[in-house]
C-alpha atoms as a PDB file:
ATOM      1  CA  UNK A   1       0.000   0.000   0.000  1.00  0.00           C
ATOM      2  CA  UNK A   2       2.861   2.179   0.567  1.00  0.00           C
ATOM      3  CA  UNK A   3       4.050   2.240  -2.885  1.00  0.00           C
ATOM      4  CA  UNK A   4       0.229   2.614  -4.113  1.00  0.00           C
ATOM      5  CA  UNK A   5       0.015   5.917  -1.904  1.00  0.00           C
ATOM      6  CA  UNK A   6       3.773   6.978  -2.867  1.00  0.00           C
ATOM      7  CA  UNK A   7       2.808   6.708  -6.340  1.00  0.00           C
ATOM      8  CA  UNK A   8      -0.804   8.702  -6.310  1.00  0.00           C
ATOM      9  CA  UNK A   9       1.173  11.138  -3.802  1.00  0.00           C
ATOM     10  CA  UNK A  10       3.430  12.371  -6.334  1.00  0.00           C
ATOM     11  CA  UNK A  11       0.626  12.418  -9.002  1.00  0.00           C
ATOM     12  CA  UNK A  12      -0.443  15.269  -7.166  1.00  0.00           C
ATOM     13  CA  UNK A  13       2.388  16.988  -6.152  1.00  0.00           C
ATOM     14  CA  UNK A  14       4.995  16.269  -9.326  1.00  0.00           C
ATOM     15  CA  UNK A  15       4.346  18.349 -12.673  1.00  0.00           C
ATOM     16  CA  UNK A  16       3.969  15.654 -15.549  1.00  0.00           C
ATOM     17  CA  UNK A  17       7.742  13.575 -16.020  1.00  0.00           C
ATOM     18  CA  UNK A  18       8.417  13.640 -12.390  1.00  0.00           C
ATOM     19  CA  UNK A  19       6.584  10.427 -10.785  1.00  0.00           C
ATOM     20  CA  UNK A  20       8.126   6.798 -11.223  1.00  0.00           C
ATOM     21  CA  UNK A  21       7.027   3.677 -12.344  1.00  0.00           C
ATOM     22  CA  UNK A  22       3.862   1.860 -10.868  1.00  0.00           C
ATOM     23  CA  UNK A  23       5.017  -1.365  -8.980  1.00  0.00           C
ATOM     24  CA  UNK A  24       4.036  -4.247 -11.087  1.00  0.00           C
ATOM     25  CA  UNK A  25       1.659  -6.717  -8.814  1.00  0.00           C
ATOM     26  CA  UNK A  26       0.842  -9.922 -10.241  1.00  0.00           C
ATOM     27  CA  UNK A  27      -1.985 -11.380  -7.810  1.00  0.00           C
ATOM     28  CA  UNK A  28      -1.943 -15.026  -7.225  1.00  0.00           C
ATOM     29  CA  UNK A  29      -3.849 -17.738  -6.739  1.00  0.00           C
ATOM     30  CA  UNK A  30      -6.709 -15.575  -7.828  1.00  0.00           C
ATOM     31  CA  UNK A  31      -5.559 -13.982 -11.083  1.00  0.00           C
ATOM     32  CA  UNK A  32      -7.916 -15.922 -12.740  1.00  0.00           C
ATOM     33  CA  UNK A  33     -10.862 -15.373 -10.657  1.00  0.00           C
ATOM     34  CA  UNK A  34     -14.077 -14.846 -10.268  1.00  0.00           C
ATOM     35  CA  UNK A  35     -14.668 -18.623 -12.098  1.00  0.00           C
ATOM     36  CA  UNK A  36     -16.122 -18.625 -15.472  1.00  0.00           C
ATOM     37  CA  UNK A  37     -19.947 -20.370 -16.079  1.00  0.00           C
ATOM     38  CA  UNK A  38     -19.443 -24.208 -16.117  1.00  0.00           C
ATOM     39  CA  UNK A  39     -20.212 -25.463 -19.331  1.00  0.00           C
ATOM     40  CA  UNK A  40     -22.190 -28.338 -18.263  1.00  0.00           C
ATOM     41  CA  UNK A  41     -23.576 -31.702 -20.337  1.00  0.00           C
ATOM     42  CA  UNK A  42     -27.242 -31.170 -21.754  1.00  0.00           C
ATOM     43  CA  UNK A  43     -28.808 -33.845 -20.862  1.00  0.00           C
ATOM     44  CA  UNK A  44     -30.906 -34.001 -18.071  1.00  0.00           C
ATOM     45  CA  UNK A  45     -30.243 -37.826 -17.256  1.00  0.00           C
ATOM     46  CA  UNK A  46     -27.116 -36.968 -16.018  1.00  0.00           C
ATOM     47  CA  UNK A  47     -29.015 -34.133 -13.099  1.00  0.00           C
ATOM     48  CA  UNK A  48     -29.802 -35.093  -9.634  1.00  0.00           C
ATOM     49  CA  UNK A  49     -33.047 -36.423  -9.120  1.00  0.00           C
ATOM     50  CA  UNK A  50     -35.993 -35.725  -6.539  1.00  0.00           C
ATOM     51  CA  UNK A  51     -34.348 -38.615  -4.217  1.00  0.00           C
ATOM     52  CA  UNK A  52     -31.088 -37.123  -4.670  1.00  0.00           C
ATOM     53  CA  UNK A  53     -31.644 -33.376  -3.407  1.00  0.00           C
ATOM     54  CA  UNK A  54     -32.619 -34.449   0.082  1.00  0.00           C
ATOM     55  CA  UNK A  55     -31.529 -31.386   1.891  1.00  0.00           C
ATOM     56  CA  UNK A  56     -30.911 -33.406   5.687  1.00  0.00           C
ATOM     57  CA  UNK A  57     -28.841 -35.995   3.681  1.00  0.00           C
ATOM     58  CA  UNK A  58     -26.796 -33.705   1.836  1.00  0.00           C
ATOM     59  CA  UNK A  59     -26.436 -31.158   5.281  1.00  0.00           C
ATOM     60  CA  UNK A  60     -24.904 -34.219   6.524  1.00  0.00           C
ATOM     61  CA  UNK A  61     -22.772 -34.900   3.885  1.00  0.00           C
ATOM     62  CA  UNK A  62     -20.847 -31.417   3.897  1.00  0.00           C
ATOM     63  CA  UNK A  63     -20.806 -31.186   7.144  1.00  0.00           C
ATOM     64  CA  UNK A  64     -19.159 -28.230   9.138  1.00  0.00           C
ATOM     65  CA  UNK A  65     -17.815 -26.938   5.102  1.00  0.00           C
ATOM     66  CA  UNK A  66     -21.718 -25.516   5.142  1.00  0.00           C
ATOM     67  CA  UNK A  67     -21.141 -21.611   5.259  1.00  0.00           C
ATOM     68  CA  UNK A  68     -24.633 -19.459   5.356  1.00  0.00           C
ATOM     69  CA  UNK A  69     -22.046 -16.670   4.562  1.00  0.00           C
ATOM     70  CA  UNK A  70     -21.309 -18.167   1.092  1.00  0.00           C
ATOM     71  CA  UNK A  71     -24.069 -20.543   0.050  1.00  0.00           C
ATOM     72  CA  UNK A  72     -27.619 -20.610  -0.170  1.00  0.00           C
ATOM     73  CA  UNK A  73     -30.136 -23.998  -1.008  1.00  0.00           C
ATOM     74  CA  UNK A  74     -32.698 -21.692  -2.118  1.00  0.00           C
ATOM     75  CA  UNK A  75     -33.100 -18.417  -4.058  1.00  0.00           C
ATOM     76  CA  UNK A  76     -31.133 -15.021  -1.825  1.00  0.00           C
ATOM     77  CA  UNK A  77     -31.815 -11.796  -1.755  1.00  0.00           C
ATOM     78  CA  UNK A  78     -29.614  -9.246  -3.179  1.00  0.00           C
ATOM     79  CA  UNK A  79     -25.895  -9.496  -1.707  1.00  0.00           C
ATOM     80  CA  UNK A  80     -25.269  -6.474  -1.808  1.00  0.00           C
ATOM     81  CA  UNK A  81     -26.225  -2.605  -4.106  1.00  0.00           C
ATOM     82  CA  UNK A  82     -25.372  -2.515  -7.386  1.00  0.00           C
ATOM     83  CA  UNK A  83     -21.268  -1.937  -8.204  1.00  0.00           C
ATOM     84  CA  UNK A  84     -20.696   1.901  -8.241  1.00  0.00           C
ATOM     85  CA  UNK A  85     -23.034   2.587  -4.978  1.00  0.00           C
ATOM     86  CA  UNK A  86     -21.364  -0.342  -2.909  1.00  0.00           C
ATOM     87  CA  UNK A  87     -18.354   1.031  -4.170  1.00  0.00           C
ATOM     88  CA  UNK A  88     -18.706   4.623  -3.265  1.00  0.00           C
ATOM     89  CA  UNK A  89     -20.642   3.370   0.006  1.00  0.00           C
ATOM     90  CA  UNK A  90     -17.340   1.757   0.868  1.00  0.00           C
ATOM     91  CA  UNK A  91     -15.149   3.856  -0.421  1.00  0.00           C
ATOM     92  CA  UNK A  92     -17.143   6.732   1.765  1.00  0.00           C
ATOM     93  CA  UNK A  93     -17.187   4.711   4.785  1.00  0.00           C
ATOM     94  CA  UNK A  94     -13.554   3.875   4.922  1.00  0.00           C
ATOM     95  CA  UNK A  95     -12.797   7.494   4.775  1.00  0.00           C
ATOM     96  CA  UNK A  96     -14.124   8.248   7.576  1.00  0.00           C
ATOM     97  CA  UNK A  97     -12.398   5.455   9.113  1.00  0.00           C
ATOM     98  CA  UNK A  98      -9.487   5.261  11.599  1.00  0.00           C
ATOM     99  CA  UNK A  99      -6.456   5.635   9.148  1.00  0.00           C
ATOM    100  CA  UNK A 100      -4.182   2.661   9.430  1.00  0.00           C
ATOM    101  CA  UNK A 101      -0.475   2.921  11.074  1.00  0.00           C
ATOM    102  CA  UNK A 102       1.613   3.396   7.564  1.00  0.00           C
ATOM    103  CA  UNK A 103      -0.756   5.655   5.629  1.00  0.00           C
ATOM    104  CA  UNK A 104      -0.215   8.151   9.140  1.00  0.00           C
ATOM    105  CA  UNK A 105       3.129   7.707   8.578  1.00  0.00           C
ATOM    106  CA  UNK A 106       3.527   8.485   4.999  1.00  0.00           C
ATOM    107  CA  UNK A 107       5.151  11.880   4.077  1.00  0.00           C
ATOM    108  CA  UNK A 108       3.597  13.909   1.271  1.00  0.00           C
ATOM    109  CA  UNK A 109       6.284  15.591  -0.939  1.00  0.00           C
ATOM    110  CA  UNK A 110       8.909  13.856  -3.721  1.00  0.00           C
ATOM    111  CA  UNK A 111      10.512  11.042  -2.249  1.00  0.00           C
ATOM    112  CA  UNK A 112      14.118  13.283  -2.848  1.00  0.00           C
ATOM    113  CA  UNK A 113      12.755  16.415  -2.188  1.00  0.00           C
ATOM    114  CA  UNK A 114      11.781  18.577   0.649  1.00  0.00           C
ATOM    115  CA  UNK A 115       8.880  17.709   2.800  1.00  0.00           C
ATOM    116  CA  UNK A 116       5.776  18.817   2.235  1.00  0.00           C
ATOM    117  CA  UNK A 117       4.994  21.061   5.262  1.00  0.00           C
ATOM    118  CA  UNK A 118       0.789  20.956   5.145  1.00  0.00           C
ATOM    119  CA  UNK A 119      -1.534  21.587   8.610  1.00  0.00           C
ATOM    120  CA  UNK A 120      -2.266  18.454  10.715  1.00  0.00           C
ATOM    121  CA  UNK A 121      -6.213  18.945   9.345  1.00  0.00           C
ATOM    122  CA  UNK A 122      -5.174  19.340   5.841  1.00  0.00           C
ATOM    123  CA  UNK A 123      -2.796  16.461   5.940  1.00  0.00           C
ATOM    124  CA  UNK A 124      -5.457  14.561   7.357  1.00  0.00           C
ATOM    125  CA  UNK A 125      -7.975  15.302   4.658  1.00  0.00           C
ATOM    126  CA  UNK A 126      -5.741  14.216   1.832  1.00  0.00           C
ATOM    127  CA  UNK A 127      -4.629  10.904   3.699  1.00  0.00           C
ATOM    128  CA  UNK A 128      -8.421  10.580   3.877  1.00  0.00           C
ATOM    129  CA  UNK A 129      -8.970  11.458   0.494  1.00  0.00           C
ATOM    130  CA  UNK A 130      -6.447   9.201  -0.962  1.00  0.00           C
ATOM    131  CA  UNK A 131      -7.212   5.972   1.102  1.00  0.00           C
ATOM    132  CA  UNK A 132     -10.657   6.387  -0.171  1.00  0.00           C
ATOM    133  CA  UNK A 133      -9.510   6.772  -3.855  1.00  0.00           C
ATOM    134  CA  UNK A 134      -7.666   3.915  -4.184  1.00  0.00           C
ATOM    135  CA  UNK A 135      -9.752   1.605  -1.852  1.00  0.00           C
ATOM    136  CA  UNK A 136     -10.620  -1.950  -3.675  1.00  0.00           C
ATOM    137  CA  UNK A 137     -13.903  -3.515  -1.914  1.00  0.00           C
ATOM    138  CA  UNK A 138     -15.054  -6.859  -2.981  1.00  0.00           C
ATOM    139  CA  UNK A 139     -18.099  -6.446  -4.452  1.00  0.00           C
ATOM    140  CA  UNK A 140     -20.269  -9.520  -3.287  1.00  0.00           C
ATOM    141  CA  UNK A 141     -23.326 -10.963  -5.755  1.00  0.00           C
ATOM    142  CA  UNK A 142     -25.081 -14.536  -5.663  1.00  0.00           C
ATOM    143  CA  UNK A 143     -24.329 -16.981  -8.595  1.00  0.00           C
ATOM    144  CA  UNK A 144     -26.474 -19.575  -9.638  1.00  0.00           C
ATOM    145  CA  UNK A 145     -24.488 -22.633 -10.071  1.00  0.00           C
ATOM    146  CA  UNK A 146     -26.919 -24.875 -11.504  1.00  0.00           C
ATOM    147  CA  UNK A 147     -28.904 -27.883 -10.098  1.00  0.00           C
ATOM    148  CA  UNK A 148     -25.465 -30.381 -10.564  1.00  0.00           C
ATOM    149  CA  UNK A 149     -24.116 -28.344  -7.269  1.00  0.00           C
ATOM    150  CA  UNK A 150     -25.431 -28.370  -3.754  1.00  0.00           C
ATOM    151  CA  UNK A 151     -25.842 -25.702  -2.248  1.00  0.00           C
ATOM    152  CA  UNK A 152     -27.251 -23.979  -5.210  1.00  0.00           C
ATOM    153  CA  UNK A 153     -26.420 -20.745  -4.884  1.00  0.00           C
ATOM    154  CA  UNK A 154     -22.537 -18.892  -4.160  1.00  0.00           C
ATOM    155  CA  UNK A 155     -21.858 -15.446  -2.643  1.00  0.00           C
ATOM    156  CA  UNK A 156     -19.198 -14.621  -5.339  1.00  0.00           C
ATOM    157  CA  UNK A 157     -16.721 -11.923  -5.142  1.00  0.00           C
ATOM    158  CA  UNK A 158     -15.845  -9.388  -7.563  1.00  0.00           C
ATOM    159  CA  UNK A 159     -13.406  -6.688  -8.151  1.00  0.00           C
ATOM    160  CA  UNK A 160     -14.661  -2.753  -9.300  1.00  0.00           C
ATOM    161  CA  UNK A 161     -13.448  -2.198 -12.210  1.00  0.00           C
ATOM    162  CA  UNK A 162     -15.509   0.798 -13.665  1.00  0.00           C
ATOM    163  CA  UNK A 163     -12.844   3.461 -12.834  1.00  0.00           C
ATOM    164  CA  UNK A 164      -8.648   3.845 -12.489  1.00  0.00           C
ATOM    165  CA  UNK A 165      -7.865   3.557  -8.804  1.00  0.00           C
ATOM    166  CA  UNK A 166      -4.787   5.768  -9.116  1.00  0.00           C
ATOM    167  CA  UNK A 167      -3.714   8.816  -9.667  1.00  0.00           C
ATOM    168  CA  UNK A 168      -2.344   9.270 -12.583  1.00  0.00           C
ATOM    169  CA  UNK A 169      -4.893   6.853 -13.761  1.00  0.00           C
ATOM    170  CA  UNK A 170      -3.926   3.544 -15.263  1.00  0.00           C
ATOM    171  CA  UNK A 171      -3.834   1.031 -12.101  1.00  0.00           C
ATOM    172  CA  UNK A 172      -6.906  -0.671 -11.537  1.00  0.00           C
ATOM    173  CA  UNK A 173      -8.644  -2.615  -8.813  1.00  0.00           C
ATOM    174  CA  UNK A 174      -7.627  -5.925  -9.289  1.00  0.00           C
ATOM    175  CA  UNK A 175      -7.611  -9.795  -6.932  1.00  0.00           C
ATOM    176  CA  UNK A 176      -5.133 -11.001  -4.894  1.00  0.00           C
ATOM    177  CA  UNK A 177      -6.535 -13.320  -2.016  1.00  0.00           C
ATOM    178  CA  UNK A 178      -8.662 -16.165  -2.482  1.00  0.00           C
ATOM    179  CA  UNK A 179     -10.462 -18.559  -0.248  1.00  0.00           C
ATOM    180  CA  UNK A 180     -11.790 -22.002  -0.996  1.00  0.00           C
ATOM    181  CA  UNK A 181     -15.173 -23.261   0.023  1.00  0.00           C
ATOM    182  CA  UNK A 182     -16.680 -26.866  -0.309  1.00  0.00           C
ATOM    183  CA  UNK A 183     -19.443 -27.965  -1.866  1.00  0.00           C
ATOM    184  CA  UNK A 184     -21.465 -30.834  -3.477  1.00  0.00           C
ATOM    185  CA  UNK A 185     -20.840 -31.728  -7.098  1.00  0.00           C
ATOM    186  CA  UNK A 186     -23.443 -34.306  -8.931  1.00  0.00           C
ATOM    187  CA  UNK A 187     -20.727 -36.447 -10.780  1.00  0.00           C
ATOM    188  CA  UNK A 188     -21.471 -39.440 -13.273  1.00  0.00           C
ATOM    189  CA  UNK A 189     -19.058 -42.035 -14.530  1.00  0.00           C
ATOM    190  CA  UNK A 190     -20.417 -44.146 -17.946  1.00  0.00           C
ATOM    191  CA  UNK A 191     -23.141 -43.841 -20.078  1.00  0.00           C
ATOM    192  CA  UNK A 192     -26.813 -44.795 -20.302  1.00  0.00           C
ATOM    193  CA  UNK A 193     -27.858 -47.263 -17.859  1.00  0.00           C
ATOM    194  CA  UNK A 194     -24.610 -48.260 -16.850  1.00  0.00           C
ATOM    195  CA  UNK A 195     -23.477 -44.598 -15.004  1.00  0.00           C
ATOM    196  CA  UNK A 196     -23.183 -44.594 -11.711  1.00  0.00           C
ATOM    197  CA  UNK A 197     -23.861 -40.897 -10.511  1.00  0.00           C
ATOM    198  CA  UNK A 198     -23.027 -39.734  -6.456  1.00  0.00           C
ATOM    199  CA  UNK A 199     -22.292 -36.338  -4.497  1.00  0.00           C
ATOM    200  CA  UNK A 200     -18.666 -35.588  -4.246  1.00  0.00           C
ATOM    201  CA  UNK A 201     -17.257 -32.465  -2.191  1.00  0.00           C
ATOM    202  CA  UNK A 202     -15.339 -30.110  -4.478  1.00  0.00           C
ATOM    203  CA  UNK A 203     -13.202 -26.666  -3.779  1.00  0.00           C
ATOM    204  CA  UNK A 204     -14.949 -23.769  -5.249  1.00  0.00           C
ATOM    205  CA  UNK A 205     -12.402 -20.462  -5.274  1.00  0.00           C
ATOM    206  CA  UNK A 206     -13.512 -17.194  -4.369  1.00  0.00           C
ATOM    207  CA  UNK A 207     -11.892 -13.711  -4.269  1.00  0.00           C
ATOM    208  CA  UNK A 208     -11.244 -12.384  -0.718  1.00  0.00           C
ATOM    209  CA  UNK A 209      -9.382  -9.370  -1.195  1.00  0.00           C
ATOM    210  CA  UNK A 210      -8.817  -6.783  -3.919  1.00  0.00           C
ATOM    211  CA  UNK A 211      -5.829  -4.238  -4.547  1.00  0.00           C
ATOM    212  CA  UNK A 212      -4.970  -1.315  -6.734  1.00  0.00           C
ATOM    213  CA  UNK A 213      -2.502  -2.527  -9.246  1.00  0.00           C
ATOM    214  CA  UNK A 214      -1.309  -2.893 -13.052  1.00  0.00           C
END
């Protein structure tokens, strides 16, 4: 973060040719994140049946990897508001926020020039200003997986991506945490009436955190 702020710092303060490079972050595990649709077989002899979607069997089966926070058996409500007023929402709410140990210590001015000498409430205002600016909340919305997964329905992340996070502008808001949760996957083996078909737990990615980089 401290290169992020150094960077949009001297955007502000450096006439044009004067700021550095943007430091390169590639994110990983997540870079390919959120996951793409499934493409799934057509045919419905290879879905779950009635007998098969027994919701205290398959509770059972998943055990303590249920998470209310993440999945859903029937249709949710809305995660969250759409992407640009959850974003400004956050963005809003963290600038009113406590400003965290190393933006409070970062000097404003050219990293080889004099210090900046601003008032403690002016200071304060463009910390403020700037930690809001290039904030990257995970925007939250519910997926429907398709009846071949159990629970139905994921809480996935997303990254904004409508505007530049930086100043100048060219970084973005971009993943680079993920978590794993568990869930049920319908999975046959053969064809016709000689597939067997059963409910085995698979690890389902999701993006936990998002920064402003290239």
């Amino acid at each position: 973060i401290r290169a992020l702020l150094l960077c949009s710092c001297l955007g502000l303060l450096l006439r044009s040719g004067g700021g550095q490079p943007f430091l390169r972050l590639r994110p990983s595990p997540s870079d390919n994140l959120p996951v793409k649709d499934i493409v799934e077989h057509p045919d419905p002899e290879y879905d779950p049946k009635e007998q098969d979607l027994d919701e205290r069997t398959l509770r059972k089966k998943l055990g303590s990897h249920f998470d209310p926070s993440f999945m859903a058996v029937a249709v949710p409500g809305p995660a969250n508001a759409s992407g640009t007023e959850a974003a400004v929402a956050a963005a809003a709410g963290r600038g009113r926020a406590a400003l965290p140990a190393e933006l409070r210590r970062l000097e404003l001015g050219p990293p080889r020039g004099p210090r900046l000498r601003v008032g403690k409430k002016a200071r304060r205002k463009v910390l403020q200003w700037l930690w809001a600016y290039t904030y990257c909340p995970v925007l939250y919305t519910w997926k429907d997986l398709g009846i071949r997964f159990w629970p139905r329905y994921i809480k996935e992340g997303n990254c904004f991506a409508e505007k530049s996070c930086s100043l100048p502008e060219g970084m973005f808001c971009k993943p680079v945490k993920s978590v794993t949760k568990t869930f049920l996957r319908w999975h046959c083996q053969g064809w016709s009436s000689q597939k067997y078909c059963t409910w085995i737990p698979v690890q389902y990615p999701l993006i936990s955190e998002c920064k402003c980089s290239c």
